[in-house]
C-alpha atoms as a PDB file:
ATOM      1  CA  UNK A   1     139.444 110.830  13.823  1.00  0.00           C
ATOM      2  CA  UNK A   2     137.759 109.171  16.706  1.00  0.00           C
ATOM      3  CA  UNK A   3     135.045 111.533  18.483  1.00  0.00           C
ATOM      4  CA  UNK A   4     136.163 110.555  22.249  1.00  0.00           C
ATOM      5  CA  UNK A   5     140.025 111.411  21.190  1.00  0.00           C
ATOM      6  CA  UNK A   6     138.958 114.769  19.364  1.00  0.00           C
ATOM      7  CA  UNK A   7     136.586 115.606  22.589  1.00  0.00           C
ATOM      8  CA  UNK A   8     139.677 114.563  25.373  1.00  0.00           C
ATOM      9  CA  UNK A   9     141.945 116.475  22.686  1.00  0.00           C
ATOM     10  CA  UNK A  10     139.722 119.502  23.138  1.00  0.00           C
ATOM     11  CA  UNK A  11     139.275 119.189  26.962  1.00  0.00           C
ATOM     12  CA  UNK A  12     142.867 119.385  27.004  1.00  0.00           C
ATOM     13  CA  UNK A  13     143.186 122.200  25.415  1.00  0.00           C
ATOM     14  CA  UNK A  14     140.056 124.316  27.175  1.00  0.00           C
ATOM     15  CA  UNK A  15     142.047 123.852  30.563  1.00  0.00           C
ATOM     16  CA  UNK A  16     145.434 124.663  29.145  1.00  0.00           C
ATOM     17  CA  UNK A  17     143.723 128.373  27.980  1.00  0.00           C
ATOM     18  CA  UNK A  18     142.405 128.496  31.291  1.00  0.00           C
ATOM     19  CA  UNK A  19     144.962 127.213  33.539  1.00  0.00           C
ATOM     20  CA  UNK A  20     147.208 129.794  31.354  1.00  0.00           C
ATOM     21  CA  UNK A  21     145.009 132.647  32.002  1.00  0.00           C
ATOM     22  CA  UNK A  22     144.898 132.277  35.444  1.00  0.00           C
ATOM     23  CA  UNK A  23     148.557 131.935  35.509  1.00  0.00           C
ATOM     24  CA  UNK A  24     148.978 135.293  34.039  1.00  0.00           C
ATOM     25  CA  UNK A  25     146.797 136.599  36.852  1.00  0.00           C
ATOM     26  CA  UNK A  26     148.742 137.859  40.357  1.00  0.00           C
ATOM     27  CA  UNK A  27     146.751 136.547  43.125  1.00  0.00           C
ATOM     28  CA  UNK A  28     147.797 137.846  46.334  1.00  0.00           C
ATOM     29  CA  UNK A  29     149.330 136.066  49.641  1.00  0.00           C
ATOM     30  CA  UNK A  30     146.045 136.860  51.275  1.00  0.00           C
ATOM     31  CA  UNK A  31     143.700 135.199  48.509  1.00  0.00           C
ATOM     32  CA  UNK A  32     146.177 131.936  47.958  1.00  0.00           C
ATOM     33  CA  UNK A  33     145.504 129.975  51.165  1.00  0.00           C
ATOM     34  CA  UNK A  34     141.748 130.947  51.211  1.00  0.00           C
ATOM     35  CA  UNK A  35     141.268 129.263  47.251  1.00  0.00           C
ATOM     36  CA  UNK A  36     143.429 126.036  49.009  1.00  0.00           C
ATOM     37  CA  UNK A  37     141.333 125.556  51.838  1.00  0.00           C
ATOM     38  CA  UNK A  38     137.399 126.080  49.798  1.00  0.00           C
ATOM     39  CA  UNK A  39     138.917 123.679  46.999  1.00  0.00           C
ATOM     40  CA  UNK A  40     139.471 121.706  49.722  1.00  0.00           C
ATOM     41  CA  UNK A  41     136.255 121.810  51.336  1.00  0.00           C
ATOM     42  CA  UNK A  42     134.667 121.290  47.403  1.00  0.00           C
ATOM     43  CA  UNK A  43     136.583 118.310  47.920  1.00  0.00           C
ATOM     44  CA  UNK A  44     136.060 117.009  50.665  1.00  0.00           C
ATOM     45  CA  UNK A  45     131.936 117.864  50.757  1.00  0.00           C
ATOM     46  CA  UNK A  46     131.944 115.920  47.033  1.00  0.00           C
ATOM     47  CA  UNK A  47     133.403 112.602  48.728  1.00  0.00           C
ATOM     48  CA  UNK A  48     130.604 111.986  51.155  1.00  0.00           C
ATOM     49  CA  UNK A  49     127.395 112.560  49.180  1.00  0.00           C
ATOM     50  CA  UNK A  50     129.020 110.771  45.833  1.00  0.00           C
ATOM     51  CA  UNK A  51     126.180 108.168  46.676  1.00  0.00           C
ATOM     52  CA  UNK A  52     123.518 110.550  46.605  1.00  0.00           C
ATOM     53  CA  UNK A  53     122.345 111.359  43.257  1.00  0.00           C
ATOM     54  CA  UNK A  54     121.562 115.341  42.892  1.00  0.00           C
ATOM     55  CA  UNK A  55     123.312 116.550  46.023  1.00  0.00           C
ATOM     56  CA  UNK A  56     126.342 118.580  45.261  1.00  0.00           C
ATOM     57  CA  UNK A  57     127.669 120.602  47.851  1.00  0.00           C
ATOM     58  CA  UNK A  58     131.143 121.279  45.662  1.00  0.00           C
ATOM     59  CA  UNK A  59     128.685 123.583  43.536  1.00  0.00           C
ATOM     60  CA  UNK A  60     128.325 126.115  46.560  1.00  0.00           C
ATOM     61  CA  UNK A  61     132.376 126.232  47.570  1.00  0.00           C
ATOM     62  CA  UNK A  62     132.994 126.802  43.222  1.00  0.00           C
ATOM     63  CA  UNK A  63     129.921 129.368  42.987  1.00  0.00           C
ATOM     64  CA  UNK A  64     130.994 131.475  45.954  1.00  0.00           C
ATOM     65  CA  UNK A  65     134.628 131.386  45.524  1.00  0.00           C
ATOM     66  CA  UNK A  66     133.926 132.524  41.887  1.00  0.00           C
ATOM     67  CA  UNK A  67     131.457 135.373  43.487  1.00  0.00           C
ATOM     68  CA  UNK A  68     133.908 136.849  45.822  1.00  0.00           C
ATOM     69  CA  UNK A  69     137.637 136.267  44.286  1.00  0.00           C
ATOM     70  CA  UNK A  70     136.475 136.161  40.515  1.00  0.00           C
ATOM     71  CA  UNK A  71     135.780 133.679  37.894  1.00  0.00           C
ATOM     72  CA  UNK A  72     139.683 132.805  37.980  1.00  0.00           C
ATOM     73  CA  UNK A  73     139.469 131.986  41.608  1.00  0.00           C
ATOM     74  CA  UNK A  74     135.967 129.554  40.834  1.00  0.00           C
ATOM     75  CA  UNK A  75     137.824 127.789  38.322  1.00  0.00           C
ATOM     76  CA  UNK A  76     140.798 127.007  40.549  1.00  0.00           C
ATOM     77  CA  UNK A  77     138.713 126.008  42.994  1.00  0.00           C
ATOM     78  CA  UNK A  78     136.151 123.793  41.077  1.00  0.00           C
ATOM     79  CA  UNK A  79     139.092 122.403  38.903  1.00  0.00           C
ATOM     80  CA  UNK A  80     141.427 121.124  41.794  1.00  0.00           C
ATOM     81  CA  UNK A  81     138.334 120.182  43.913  1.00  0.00           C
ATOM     82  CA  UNK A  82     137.003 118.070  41.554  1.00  0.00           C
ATOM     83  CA  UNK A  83     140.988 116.365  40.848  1.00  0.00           C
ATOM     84  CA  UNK A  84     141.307 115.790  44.792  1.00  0.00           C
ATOM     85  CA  UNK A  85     137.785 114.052  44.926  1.00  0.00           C
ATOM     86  CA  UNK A  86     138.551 111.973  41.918  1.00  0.00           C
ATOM     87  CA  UNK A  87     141.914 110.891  44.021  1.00  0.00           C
ATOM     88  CA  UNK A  88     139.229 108.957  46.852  1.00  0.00           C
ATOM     89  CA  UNK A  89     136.707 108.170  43.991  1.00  0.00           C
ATOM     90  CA  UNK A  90     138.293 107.478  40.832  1.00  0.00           C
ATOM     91  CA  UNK A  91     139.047 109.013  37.481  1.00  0.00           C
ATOM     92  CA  UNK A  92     137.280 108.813  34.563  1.00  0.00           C
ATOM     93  CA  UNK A  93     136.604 110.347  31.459  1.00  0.00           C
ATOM     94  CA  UNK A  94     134.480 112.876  33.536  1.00  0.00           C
ATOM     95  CA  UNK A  95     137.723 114.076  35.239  1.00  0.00           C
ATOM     96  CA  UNK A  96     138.497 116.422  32.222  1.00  0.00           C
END
């Protein structure tokens, strides 16, 4: 079996387990539009310093969000920042 395809195929199935768990979590009307707009400041704080190597302000909008709403609130925010950044920048194998 080919390494990348076993590594994608796991990928795959590491976000499935954790897009299902948070799925299975109630989040509340309040805590909904707050996790839209920080993944949307991850994402749109990733798009400007792309051309700076080592400066990542996406880490502080994930770390925080993960801090005060819980680790299923971080990954919703770091995993649909990073998807609408890679929209203006470009997909790769990275995106996973």
């Amino acid at each position: 079996m080919n390494k990348a395809l076993a590594a994608a195929t796991l990928g795959l199935i590491a976000l499935g387990g954790a897009f299902y768990s948070v799925e299975r979590r109630k989040l509340t009307a309040q805590e909904i539009p707050v996790i839209a707009v920080l993944a949307a400041l991850a994402a749109l704080g990733r798009i400007p310093f792309a051309m700076l190597p080592g400066v990542q302000p996406t880490t502080f909008f994930v770390i925080m969000a993960g801090f005060v709403f819980g680790p299923a609130a971080g990954f919703l925010t770091g995993a649909t920042g990073a998807f609408v950044s890679n929209c203006f920048l470009g997909h790769g194998p990275w995106t996973i």
